[in-house]
C-alpha atoms as a PDB file:
ATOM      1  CA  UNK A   1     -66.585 105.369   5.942  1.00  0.00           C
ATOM      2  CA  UNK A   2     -63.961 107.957   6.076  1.00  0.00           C
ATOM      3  CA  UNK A   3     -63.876 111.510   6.511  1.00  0.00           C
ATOM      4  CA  UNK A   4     -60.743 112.331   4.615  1.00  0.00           C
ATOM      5  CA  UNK A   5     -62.231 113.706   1.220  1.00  0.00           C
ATOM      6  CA  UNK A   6     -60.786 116.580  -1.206  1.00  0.00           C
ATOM      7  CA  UNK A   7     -63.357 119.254   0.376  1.00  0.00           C
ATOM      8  CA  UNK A   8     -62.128 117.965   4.412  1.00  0.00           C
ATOM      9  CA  UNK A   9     -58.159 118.367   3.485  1.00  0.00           C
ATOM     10  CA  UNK A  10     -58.251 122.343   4.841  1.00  0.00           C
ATOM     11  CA  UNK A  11     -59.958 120.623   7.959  1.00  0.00           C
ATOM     12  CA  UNK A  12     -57.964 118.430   8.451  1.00  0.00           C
ATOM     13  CA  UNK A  13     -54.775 120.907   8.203  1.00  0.00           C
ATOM     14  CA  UNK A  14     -56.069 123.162  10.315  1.00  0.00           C
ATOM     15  CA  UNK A  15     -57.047 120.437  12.676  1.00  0.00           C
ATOM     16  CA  UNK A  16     -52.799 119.232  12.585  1.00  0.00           C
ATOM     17  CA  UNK A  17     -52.106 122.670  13.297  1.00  0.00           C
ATOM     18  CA  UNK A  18     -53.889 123.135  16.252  1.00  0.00           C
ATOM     19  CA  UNK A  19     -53.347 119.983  17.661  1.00  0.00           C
ATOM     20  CA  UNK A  20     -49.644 120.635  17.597  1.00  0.00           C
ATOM     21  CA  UNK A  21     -50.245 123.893  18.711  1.00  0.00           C
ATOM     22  CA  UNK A  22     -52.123 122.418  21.676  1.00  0.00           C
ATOM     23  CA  UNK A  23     -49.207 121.009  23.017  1.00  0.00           C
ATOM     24  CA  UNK A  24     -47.129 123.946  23.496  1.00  0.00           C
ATOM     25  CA  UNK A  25     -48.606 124.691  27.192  1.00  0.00           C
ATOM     26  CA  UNK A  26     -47.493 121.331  28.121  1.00  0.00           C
ATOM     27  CA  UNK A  27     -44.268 121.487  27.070  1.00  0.00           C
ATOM     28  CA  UNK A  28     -43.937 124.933  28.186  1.00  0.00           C
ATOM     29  CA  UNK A  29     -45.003 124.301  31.418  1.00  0.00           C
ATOM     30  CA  UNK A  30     -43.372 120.862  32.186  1.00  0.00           C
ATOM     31  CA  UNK A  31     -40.196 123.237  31.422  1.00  0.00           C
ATOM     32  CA  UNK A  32     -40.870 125.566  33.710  1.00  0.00           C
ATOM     33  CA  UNK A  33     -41.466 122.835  36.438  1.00  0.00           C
ATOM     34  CA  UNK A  34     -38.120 121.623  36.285  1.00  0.00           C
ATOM     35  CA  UNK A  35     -36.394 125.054  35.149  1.00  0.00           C
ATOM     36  CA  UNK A  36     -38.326 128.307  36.602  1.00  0.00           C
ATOM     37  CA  UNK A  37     -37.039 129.942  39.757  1.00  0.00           C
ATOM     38  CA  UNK A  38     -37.975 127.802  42.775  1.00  0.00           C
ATOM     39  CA  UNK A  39     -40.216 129.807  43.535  1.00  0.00           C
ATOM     40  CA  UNK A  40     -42.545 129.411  40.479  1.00  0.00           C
ATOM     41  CA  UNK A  41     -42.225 125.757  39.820  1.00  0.00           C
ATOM     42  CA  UNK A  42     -45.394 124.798  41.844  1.00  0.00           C
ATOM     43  CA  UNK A  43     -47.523 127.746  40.154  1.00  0.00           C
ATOM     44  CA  UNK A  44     -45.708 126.150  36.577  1.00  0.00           C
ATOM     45  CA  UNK A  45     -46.774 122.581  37.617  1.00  0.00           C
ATOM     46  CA  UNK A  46     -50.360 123.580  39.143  1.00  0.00           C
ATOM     47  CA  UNK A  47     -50.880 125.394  35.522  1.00  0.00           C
ATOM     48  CA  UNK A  48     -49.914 121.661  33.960  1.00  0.00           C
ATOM     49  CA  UNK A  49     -52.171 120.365  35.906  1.00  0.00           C
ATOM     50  CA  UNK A  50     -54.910 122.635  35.068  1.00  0.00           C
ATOM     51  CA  UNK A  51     -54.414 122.340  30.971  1.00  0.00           C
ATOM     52  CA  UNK A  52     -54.290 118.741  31.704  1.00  0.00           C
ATOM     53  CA  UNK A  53     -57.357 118.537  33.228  1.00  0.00           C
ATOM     54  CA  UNK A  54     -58.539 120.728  30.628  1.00  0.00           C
ATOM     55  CA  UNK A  55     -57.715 118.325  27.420  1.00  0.00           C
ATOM     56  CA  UNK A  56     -59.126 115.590  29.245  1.00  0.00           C
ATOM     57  CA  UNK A  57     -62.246 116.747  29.522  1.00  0.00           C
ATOM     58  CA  UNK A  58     -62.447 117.811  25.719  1.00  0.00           C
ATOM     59  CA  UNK A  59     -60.767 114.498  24.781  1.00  0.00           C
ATOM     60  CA  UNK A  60     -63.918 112.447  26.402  1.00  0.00           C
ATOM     61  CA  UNK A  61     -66.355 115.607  25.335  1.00  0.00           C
ATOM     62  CA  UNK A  62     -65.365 114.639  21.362  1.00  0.00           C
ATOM     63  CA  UNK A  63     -67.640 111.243  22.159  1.00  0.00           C
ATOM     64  CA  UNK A  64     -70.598 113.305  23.227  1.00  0.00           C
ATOM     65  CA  UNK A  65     -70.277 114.925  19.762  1.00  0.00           C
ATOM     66  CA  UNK A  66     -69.792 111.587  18.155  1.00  0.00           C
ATOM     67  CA  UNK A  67     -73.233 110.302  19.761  1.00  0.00           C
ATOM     68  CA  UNK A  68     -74.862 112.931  18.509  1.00  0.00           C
ATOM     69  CA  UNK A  69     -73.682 113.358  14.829  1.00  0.00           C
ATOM     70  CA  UNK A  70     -76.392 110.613  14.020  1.00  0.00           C
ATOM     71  CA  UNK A  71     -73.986 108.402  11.584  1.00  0.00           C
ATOM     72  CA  UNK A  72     -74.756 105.567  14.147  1.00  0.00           C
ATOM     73  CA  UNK A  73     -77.251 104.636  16.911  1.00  0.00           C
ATOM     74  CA  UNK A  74     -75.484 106.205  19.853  1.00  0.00           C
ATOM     75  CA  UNK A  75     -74.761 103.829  22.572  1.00  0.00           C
ATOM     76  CA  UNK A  76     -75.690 104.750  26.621  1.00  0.00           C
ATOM     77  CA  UNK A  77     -71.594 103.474  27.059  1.00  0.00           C
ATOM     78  CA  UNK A  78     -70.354 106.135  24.486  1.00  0.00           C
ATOM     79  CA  UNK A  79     -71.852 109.052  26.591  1.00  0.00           C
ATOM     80  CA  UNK A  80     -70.709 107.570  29.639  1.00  0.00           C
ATOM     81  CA  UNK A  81     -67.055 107.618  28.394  1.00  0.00           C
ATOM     82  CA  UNK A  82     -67.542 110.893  27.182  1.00  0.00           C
ATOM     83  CA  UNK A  83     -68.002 112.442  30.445  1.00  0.00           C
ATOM     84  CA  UNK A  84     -65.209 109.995  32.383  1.00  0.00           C
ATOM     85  CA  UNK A  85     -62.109 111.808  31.813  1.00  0.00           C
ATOM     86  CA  UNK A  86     -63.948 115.585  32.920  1.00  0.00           C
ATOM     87  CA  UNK A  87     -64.711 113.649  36.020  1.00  0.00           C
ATOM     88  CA  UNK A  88     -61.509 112.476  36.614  1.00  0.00           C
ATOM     89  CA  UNK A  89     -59.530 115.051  35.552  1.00  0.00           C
ATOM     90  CA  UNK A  90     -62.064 116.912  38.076  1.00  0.00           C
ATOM     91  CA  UNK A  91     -60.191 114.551  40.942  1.00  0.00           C
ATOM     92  CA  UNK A  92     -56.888 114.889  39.394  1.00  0.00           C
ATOM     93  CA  UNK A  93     -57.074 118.789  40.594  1.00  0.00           C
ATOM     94  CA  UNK A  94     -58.317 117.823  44.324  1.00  0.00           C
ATOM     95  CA  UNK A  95     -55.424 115.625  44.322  1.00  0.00           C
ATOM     96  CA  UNK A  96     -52.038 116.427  45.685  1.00  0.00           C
ATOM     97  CA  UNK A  97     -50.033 117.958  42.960  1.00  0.00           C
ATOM     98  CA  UNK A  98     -47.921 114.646  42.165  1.00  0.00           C
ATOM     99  CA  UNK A  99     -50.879 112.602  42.668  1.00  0.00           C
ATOM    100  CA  UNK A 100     -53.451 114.611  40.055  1.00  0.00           C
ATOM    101  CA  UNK A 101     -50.326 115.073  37.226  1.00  0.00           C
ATOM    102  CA  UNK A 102     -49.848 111.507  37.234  1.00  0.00           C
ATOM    103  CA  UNK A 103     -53.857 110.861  37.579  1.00  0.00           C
ATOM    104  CA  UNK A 104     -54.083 112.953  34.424  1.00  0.00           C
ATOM    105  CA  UNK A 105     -51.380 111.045  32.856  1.00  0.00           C
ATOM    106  CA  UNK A 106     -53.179 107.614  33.316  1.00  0.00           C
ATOM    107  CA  UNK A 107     -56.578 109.063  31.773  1.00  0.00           C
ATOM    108  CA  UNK A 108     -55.411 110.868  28.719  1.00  0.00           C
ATOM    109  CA  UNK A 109     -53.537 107.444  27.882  1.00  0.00           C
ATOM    110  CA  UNK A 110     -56.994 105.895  28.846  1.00  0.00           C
ATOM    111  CA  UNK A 111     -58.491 108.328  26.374  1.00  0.00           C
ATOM    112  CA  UNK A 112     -56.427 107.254  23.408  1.00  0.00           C
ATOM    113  CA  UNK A 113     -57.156 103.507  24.194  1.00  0.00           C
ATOM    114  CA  UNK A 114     -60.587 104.221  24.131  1.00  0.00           C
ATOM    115  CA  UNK A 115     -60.370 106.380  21.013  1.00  0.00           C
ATOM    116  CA  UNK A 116     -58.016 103.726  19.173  1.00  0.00           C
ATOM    117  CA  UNK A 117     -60.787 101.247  19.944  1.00  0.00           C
ATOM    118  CA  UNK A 118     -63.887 103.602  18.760  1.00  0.00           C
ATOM    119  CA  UNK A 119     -62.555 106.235  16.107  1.00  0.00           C
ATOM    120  CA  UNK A 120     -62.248 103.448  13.213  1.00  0.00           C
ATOM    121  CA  UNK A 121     -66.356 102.799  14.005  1.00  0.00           C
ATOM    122  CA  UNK A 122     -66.858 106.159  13.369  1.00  0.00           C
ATOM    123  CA  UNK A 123     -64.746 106.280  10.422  1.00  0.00           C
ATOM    124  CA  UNK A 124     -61.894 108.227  12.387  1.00  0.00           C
ATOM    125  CA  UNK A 125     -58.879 106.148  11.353  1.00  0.00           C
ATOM    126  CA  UNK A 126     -56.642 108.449   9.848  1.00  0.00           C
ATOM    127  CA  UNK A 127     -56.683 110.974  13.171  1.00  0.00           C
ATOM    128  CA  UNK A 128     -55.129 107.860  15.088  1.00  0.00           C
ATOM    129  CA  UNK A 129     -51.554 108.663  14.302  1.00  0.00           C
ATOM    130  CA  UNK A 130     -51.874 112.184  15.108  1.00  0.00           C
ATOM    131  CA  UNK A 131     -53.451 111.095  18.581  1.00  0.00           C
ATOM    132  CA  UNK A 132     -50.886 108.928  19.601  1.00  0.00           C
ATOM    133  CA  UNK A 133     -48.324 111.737  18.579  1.00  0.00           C
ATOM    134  CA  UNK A 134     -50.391 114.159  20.907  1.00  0.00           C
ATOM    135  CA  UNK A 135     -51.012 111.651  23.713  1.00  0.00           C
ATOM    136  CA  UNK A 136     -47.137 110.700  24.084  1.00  0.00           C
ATOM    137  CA  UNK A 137     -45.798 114.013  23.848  1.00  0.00           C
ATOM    138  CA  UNK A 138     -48.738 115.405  26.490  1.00  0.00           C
ATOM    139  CA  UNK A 139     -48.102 112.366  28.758  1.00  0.00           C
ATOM    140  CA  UNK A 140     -44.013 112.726  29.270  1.00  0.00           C
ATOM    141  CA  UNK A 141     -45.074 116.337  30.102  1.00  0.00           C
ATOM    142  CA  UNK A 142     -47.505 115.316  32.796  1.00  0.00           C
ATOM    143  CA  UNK A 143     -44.895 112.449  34.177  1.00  0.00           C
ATOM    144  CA  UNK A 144     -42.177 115.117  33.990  1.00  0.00           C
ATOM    145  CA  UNK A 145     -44.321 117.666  35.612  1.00  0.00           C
ATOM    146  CA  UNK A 146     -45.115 115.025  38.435  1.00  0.00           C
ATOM    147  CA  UNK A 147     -41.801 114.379  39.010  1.00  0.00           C
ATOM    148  CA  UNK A 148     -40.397 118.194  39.083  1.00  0.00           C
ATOM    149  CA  UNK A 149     -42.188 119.041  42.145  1.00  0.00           C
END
């Protein structure tokens, strides 16, 4: 069961697009941790942290939406994951700086193991490239981050 049909290509597209697009803060931001005035490279790496925590919690919220799309018999461990990463991204930002960049690094590669595992059940398979692209780049910016500061 795939998604990838003539009428989901502009999806799709769109869906590339943004996800690029979503990795501009972190790239931005990892590159003001390590290049801003001294001054600013906390507020840079706090804002990493803070997107970070962010796409983590959207990365488990996509197996909420999953669930409850119906094509199969949702699974009390699906929602569970789903709301895993917003919880520990929650503790990544309670964390010293260092500490919750490298906590978020650790769950958003959780996230694509997780999603490499599920996303061909849900017929999914084709967004696993693009994840892995998106999981890399955002993780070297976390580990960069952690290490700026």
């Amino acid at each position: 069961m795939s998604t990838t049909t003539k009428e989901h290509l502009p999806l799709l597209h769109w869906a590339a697009r943004l996800g690029y697009a979503g990795l501009i803060p972190f790239v931005g931001l990892a590159l003001a941790a390590w290049l801003a005035p001294q001054t600013m490279r906390a507020s840079a790496a706090h804002a990493l942290l803070a997107y970070g925590a962010t796409i983590a919690s959207f990365l488990g919220a996509i197996h909420w939406g999953l669930a409850m799309r119906g094509a199969l018999t949702p699974k009390i461990s699906t929602l569970v994951w789903g709301v895993f990463p917003s919880l520990v991204a929650w503790i990544a930002l309670l964390l010293p700086l260092s500490q919750g960049l490298i906590t978020l690094t650790v769950v958003i590669c959780a996230c694509y193991a997780v999603d490499r595992r599920s996303y061909p059940i849900y017929g999914l398979k084709e967004w696993l490239t693009m994840r892995l692209q998106l999981t890399l780049v955002a993780s070297i910016c976390l580990l960069a981050g952690s290490f700026a500061i």
